[in-house]
PDB file of N, CA and C in Angstrom:
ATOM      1  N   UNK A   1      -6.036  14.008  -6.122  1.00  0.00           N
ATOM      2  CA  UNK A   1      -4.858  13.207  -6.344  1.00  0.00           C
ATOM      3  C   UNK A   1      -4.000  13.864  -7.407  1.00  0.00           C
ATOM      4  N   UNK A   2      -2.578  13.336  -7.313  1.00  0.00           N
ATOM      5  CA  UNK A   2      -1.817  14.175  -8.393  1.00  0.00           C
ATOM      6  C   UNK A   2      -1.739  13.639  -9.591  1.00  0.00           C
ATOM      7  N   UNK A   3      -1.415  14.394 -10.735  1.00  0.00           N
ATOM      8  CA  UNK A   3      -1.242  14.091 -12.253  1.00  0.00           C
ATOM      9  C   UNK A   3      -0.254  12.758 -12.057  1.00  0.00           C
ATOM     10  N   UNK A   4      -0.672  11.628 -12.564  1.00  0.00           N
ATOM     11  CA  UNK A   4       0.284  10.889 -12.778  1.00  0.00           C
ATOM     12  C   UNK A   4       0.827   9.994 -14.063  1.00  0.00           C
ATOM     13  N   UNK A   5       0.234  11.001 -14.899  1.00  0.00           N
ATOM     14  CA  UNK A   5       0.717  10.737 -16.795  1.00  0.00           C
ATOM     15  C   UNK A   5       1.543  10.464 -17.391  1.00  0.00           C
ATOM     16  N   UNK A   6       2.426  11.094 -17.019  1.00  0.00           N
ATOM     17  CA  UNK A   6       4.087  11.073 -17.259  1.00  0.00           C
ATOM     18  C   UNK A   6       4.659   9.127 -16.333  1.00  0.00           C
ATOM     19  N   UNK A   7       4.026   9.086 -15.506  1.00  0.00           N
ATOM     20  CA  UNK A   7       4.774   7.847 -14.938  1.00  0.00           C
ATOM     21  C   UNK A   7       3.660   6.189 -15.877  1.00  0.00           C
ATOM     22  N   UNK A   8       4.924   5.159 -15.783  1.00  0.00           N
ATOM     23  CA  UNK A   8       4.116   3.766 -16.415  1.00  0.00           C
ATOM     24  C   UNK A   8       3.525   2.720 -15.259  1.00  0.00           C
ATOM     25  N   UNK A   9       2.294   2.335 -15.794  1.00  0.00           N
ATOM     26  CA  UNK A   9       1.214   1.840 -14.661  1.00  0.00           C
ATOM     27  C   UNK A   9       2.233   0.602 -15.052  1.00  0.00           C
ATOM     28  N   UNK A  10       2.355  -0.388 -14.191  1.00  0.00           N
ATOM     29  CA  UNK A  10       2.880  -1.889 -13.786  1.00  0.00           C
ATOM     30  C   UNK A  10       2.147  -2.892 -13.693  1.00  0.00           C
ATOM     31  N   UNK A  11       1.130  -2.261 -12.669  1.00  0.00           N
ATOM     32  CA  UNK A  11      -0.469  -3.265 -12.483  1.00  0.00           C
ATOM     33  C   UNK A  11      -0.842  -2.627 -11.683  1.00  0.00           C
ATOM     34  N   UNK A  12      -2.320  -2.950 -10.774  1.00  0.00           N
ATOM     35  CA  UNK A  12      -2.936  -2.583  -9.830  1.00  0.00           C
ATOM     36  C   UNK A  12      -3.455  -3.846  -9.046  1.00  0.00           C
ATOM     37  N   UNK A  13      -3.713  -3.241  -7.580  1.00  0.00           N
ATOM     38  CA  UNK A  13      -3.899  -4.673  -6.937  1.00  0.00           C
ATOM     39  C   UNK A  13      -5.181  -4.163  -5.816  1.00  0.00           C
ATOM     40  N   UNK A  14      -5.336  -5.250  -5.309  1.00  0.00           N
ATOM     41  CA  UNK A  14      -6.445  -5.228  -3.920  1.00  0.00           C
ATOM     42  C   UNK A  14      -5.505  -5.776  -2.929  1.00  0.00           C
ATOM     43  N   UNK A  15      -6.050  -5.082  -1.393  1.00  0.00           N
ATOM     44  CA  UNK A  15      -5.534  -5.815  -0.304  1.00  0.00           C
ATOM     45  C   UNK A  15      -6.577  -5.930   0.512  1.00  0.00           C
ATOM     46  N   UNK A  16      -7.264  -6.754   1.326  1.00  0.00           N
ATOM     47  CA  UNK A  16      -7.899  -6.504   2.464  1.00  0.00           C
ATOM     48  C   UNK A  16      -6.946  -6.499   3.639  1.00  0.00           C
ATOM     49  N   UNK A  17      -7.633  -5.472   4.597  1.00  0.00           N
ATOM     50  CA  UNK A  17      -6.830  -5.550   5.410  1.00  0.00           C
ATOM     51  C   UNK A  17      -7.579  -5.700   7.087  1.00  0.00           C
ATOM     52  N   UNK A  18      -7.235  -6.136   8.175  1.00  0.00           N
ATOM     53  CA  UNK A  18      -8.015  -6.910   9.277  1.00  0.00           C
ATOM     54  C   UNK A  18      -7.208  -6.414  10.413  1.00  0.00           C
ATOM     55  N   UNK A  19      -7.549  -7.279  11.151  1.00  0.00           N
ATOM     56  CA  UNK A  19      -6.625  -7.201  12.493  1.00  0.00           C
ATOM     57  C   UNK A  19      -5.561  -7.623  12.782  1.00  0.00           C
ATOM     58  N   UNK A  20      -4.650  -8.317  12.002  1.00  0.00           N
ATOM     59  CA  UNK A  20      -3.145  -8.865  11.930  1.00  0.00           C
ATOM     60  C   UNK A  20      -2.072  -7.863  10.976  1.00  0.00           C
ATOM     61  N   UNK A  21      -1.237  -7.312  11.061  1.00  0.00           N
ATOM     62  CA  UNK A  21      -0.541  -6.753  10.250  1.00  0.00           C
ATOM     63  C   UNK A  21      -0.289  -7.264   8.848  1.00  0.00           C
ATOM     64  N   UNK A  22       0.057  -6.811   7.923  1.00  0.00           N
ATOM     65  CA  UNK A  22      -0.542  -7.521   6.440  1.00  0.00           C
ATOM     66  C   UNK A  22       0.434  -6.268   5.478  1.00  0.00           C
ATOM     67  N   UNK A  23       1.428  -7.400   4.353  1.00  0.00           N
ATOM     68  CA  UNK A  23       2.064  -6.429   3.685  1.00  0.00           C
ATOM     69  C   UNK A  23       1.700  -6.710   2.327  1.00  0.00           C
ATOM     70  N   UNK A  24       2.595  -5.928   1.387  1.00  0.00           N
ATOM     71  CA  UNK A  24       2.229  -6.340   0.417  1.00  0.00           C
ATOM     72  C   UNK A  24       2.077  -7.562  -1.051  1.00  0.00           C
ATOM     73  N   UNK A  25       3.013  -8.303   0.081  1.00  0.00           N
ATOM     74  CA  UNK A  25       3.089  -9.288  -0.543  1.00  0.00           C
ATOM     75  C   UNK A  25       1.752 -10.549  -0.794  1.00  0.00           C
ATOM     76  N   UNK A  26       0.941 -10.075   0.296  1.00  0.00           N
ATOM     77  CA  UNK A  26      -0.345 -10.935   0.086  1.00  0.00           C
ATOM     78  C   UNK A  26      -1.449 -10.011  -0.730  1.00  0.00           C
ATOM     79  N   UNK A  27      -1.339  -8.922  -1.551  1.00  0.00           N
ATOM     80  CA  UNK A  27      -2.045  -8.323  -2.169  1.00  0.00           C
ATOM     81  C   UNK A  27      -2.123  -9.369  -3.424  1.00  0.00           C
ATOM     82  N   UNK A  28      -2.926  -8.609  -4.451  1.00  0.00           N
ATOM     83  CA  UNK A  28      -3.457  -9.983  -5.528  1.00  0.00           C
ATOM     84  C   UNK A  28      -4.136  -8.544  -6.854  1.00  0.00           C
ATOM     85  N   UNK A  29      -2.677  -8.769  -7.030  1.00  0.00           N
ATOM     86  CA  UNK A  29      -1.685  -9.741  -7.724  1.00  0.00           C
ATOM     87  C   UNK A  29      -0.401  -9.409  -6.560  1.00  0.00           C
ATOM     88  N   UNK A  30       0.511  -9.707  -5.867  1.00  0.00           N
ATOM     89  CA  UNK A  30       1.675  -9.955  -4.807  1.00  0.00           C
ATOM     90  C   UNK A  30       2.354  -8.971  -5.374  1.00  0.00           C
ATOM     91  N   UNK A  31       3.519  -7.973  -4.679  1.00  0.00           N
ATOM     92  CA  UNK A  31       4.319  -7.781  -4.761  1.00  0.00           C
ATOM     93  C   UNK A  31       5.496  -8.251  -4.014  1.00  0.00           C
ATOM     94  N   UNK A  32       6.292  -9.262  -4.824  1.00  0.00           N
ATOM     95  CA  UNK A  32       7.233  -9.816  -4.279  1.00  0.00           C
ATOM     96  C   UNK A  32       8.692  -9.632  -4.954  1.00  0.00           C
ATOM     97  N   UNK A  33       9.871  -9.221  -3.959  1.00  0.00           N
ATOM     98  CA  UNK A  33      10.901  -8.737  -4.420  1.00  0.00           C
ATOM     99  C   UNK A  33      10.678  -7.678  -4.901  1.00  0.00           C
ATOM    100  N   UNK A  34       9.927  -7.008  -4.902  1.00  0.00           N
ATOM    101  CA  UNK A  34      10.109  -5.779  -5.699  1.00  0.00           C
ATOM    102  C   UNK A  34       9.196  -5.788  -7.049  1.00  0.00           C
ATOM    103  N   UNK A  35       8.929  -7.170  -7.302  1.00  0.00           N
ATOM    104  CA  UNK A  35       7.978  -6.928  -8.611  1.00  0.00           C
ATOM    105  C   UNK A  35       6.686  -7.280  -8.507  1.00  0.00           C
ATOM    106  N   UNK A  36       5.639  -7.116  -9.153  1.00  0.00           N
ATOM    107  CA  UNK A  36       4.278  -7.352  -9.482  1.00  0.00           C
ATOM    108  C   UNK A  36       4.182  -7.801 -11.294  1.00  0.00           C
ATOM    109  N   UNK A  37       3.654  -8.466 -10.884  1.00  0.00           N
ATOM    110  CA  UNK A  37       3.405  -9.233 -12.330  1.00  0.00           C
ATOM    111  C   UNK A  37       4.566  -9.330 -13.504  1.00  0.00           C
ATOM    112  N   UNK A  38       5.563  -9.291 -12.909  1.00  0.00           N
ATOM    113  CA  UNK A  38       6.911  -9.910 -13.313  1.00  0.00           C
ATOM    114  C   UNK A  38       7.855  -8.171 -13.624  1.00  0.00           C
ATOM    115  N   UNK A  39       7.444  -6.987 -13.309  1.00  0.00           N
ATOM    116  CA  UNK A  39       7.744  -5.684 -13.286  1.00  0.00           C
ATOM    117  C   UNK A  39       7.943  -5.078 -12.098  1.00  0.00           C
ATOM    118  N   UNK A  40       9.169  -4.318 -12.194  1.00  0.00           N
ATOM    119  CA  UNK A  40       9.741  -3.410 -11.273  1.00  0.00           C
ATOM    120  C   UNK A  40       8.716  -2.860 -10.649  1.00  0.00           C
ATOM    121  N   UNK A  41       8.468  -2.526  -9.236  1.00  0.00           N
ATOM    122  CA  UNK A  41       7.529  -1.664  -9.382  1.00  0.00           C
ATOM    123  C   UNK A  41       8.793  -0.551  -7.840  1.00  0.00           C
ATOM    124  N   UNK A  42       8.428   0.708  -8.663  1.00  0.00           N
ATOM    125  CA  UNK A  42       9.339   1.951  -7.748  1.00  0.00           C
ATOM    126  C   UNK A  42       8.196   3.065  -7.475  1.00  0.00           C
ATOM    127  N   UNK A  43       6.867   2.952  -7.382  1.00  0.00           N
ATOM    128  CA  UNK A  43       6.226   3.976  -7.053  1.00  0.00           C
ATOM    129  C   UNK A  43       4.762   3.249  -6.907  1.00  0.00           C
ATOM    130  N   UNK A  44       3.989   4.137  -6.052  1.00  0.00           N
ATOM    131  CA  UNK A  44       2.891   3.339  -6.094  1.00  0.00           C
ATOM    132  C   UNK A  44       1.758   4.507  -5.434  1.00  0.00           C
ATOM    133  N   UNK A  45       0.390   4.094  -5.915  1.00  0.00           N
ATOM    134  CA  UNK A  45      -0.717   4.963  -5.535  1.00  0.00           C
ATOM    135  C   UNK A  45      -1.462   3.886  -4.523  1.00  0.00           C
ATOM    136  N   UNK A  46      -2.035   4.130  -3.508  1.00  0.00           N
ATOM    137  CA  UNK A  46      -2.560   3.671  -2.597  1.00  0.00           C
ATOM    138  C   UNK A  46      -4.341   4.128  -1.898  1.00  0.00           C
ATOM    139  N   UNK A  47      -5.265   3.424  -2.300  1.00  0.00           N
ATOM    140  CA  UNK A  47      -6.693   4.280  -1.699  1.00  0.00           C
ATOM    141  C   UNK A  47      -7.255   3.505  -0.999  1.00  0.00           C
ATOM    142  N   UNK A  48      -7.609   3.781   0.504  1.00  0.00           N
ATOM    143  CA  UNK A  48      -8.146   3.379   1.795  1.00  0.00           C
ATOM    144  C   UNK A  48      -9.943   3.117   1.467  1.00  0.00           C
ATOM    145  N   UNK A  49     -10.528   2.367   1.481  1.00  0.00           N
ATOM    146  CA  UNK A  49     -12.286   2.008   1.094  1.00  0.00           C
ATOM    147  C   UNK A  49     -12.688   1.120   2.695  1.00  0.00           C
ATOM    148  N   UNK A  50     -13.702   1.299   3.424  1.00  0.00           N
ATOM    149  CA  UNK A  50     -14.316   0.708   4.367  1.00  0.00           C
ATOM    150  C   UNK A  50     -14.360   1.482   5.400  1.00  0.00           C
ATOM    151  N   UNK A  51     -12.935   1.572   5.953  1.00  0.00           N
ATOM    152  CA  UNK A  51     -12.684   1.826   7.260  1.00  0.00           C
ATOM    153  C   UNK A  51     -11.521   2.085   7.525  1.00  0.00           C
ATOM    154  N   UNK A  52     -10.811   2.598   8.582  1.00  0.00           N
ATOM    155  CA  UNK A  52      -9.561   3.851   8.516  1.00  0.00           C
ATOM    156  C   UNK A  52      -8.034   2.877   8.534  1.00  0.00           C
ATOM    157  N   UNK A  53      -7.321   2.750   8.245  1.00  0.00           N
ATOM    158  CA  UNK A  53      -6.298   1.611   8.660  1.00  0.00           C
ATOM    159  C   UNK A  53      -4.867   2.559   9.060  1.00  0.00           C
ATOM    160  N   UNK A  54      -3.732   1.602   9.716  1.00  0.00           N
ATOM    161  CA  UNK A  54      -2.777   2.645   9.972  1.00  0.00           C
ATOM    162  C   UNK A  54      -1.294   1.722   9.003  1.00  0.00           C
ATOM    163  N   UNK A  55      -0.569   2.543   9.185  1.00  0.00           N
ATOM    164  CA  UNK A  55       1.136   1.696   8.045  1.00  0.00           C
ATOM    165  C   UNK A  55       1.740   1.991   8.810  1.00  0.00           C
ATOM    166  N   UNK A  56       2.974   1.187   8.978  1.00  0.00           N
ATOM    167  CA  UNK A  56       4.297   1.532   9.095  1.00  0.00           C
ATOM    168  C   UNK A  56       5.286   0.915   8.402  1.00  0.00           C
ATOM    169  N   UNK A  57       6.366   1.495   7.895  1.00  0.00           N
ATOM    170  CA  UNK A  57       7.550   0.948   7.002  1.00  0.00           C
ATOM    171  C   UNK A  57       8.719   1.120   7.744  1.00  0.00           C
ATOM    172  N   UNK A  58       9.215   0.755   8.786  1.00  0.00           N
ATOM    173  CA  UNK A  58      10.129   0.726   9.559  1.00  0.00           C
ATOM    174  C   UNK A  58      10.764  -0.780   9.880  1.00  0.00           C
ATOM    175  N   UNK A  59       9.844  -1.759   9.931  1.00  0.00           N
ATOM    176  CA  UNK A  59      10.339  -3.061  10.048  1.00  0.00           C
ATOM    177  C   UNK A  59       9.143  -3.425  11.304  1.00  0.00           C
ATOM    178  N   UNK A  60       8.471  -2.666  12.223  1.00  0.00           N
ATOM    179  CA  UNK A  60       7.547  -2.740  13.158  1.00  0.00           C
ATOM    180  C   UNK A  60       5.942  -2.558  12.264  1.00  0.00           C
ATOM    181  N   UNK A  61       6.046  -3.951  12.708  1.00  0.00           N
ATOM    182  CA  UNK A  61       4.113  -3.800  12.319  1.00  0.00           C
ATOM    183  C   UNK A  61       3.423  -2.411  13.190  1.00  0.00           C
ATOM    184  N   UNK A  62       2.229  -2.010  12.148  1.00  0.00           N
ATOM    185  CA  UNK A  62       1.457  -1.355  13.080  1.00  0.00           C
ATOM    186  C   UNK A  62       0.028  -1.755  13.851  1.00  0.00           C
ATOM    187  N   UNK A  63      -0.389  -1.140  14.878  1.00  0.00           N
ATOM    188  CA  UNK A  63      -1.232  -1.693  15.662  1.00  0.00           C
ATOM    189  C   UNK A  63      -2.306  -0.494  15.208  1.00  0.00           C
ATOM    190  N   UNK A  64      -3.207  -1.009  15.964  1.00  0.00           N
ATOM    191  CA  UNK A  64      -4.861  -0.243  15.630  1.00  0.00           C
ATOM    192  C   UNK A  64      -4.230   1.304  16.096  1.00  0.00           C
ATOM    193  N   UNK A  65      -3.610   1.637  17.197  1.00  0.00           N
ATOM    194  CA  UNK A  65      -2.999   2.445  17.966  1.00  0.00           C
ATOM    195  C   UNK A  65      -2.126   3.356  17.325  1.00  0.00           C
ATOM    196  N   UNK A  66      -1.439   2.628  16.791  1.00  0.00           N
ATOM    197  CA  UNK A  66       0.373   3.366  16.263  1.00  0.00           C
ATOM    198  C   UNK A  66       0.119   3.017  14.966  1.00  0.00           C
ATOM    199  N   UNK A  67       0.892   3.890  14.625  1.00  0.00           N
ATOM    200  CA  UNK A  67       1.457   4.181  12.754  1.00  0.00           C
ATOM    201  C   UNK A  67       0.663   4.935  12.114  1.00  0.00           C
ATOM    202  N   UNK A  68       0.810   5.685  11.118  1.00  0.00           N
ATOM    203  CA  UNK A  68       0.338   6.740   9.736  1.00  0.00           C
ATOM    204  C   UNK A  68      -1.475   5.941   9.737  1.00  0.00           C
ATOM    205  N   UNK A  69      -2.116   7.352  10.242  1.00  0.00           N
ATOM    206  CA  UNK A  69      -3.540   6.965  10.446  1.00  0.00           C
ATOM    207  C   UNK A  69      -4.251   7.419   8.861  1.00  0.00           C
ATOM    208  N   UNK A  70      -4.655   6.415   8.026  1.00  0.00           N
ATOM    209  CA  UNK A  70      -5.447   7.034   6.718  1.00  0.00           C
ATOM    210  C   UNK A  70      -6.616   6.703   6.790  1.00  0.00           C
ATOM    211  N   UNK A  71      -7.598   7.858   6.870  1.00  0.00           N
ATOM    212  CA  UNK A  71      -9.002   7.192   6.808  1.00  0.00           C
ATOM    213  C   UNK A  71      -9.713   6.394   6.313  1.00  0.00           C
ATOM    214  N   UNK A  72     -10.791   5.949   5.866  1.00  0.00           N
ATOM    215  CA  UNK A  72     -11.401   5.331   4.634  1.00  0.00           C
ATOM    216  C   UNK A  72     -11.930   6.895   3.924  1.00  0.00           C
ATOM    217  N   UNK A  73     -11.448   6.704   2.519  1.00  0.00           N
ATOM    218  CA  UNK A  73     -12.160   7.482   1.303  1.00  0.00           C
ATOM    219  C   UNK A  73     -10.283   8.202   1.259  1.00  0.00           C
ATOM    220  N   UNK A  74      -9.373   7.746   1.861  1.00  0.00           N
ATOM    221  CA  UNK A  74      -8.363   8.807   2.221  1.00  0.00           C
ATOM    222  C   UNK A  74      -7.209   7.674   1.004  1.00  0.00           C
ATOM    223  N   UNK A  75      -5.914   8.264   0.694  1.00  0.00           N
ATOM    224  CA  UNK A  75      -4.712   7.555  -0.102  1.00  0.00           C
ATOM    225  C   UNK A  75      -3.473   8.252   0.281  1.00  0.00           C
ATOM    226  N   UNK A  76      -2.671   6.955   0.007  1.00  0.00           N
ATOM    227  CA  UNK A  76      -0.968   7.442  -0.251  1.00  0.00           C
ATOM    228  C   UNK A  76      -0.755   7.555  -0.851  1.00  0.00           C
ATOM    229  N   UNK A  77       0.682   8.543  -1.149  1.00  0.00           N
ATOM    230  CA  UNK A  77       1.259   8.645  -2.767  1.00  0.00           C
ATOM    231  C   UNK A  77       2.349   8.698  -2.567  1.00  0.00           C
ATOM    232  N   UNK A  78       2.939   7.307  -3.162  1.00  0.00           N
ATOM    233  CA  UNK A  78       4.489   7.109  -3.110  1.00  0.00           C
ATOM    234  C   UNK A  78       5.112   7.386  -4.403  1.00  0.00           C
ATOM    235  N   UNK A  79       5.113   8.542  -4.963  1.00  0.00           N
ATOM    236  CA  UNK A  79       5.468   8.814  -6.306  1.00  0.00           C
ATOM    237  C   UNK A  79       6.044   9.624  -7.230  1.00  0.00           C
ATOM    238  N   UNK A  80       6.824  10.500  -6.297  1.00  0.00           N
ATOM    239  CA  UNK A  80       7.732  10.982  -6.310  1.00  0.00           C
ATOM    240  C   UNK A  80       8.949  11.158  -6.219  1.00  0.00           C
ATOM    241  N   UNK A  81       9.573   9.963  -5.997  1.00  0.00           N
ATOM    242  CA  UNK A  81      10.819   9.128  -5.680  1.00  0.00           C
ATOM    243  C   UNK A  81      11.194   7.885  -6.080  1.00  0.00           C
ATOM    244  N   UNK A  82      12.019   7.001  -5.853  1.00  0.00           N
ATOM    245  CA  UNK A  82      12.387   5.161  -5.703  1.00  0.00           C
ATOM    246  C   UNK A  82      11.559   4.913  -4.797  1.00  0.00           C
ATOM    247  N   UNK A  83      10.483   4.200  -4.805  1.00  0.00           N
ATOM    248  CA  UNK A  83      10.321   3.599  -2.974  1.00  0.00           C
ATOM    249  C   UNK A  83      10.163   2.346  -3.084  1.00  0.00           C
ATOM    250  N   UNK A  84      11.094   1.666  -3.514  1.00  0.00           N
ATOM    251  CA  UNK A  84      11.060   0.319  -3.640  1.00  0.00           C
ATOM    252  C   UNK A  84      11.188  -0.244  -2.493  1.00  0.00           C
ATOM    253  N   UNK A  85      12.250   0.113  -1.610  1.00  0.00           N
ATOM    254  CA  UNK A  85      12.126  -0.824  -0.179  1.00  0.00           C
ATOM    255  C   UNK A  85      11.251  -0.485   0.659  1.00  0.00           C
ATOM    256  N   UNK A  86      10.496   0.975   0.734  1.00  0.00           N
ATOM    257  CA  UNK A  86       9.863   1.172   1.521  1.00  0.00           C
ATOM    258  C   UNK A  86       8.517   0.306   1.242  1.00  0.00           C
ATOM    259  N   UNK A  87       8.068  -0.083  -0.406  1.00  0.00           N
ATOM    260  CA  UNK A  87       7.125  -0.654  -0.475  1.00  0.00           C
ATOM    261  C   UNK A  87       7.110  -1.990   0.200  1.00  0.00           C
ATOM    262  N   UNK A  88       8.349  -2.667   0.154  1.00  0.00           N
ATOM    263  CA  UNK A  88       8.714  -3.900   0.427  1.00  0.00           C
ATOM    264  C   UNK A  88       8.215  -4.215   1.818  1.00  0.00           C
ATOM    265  N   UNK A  89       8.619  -3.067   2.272  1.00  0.00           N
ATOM    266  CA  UNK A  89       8.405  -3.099   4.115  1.00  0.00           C
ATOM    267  C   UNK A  89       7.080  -2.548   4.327  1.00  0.00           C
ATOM    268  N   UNK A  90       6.269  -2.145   4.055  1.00  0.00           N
ATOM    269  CA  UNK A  90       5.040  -1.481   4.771  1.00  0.00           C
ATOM    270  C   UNK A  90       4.603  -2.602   4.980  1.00  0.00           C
ATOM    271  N   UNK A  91       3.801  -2.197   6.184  1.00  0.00           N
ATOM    272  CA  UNK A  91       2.494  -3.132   6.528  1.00  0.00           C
ATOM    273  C   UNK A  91       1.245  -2.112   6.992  1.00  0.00           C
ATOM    274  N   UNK A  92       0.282  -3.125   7.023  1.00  0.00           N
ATOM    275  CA  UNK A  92      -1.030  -2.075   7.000  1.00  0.00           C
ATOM    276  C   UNK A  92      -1.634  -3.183   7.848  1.00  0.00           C
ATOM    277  N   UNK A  93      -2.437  -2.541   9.263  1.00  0.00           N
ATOM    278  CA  UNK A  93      -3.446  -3.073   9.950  1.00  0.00           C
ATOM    279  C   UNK A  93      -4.863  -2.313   9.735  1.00  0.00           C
ATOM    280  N   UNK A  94      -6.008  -2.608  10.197  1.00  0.00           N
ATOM    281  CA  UNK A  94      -7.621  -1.755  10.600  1.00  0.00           C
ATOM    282  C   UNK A  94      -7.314  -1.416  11.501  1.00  0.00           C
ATOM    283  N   UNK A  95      -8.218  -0.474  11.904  1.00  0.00           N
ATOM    284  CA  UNK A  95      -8.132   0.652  13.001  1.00  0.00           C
ATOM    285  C   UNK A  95      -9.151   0.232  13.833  1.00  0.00           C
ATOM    286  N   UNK A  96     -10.883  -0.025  13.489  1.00  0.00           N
ATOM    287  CA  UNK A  96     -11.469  -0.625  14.137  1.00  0.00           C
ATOM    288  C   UNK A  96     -12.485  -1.962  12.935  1.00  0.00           C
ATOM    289  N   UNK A  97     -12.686  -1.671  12.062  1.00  0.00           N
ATOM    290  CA  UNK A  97     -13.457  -2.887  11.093  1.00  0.00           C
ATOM    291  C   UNK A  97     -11.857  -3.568   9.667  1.00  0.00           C
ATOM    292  N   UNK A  98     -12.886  -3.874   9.385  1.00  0.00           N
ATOM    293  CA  UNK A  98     -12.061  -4.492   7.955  1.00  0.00           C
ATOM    294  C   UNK A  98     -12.082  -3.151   7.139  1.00  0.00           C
ATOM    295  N   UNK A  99     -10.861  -3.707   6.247  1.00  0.00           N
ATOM    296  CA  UNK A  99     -10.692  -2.272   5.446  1.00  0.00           C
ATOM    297  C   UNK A  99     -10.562  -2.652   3.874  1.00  0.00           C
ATOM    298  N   UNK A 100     -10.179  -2.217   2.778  1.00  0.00           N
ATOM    299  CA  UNK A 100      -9.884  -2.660   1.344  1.00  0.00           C
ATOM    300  C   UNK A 100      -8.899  -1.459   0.860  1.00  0.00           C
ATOM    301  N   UNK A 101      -8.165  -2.148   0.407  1.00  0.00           N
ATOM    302  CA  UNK A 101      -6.809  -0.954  -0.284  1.00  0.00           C
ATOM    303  C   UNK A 101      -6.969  -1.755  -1.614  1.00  0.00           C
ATOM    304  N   UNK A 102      -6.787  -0.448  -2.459  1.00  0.00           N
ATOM    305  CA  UNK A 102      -6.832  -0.409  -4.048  1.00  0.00           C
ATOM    306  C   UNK A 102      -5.130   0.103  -4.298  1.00  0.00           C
ATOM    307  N   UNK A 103      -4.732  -0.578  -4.977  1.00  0.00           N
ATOM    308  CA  UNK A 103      -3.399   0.227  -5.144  1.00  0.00           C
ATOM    309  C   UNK A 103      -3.078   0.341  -6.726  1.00  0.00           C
ATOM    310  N   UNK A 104      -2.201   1.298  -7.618  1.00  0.00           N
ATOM    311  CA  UNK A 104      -1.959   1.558  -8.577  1.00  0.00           C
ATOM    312  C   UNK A 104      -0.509   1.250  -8.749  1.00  0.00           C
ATOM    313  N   UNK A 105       0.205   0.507  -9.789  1.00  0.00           N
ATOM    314  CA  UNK A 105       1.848   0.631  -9.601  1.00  0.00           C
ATOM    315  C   UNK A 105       2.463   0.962 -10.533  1.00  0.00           C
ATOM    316  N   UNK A 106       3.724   2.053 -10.107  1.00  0.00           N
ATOM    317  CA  UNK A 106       4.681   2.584 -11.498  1.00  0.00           C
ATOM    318  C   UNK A 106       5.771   2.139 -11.243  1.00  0.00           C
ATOM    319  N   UNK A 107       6.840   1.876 -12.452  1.00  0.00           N
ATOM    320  CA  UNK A 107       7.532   1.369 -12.376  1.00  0.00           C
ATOM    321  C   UNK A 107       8.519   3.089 -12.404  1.00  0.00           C
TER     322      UNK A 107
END
């Protein structure tokens, strides 16, 4: 994973994720509007645990089938840019079991 020293942590959260499409707003602690625990959040670290799940940030849920395949033991890294709306919009389904996303957030 990359150095991420220079950027400020916001919070970190859990998601489980299943067979219904699922964003981030039901993670815990929520990101809603754009914030987590009352902070901007514009970047974010993401790590896949269980089982493989897929995203899409387009406005189309993804299916077991379609969207950005991340394994389990595998992560995203949105952190090199703004990705505030894109965070807004992802959703994350399982591929074939339940899955657990750990996420990290910078503002």
């Amino acid at each position: 994973m990359g150095d991420f020293r220079a950027l400020n942590v916001v919070d970190s959260f859990t998601l489980a994720v299943s067979n219904t499409a699922i964003g981030l707003s039901s993670a815990t602690p929520p990101l809603i509007n754009g914030k987590m625990s009352g902070r901007s959040v514009r970047r974010m670290v993401i790590s896949v645990s269980t089982d493989a799940i897929r995203w899409r940030a387009d406005g189309t849920d993804p299916s077991a089938t379609v969207g950005h395949l991340i394994d389990a033991d595998g992560y995203i890294s949105f952190t090199g840019a703004n990705y505030e709306s894109l965070l807004q919009a992802i959703k994350f389904i399982r591929v074939t079991n339940d899955a657990a996303l750990f996420g990290t957030c910078f503002d």
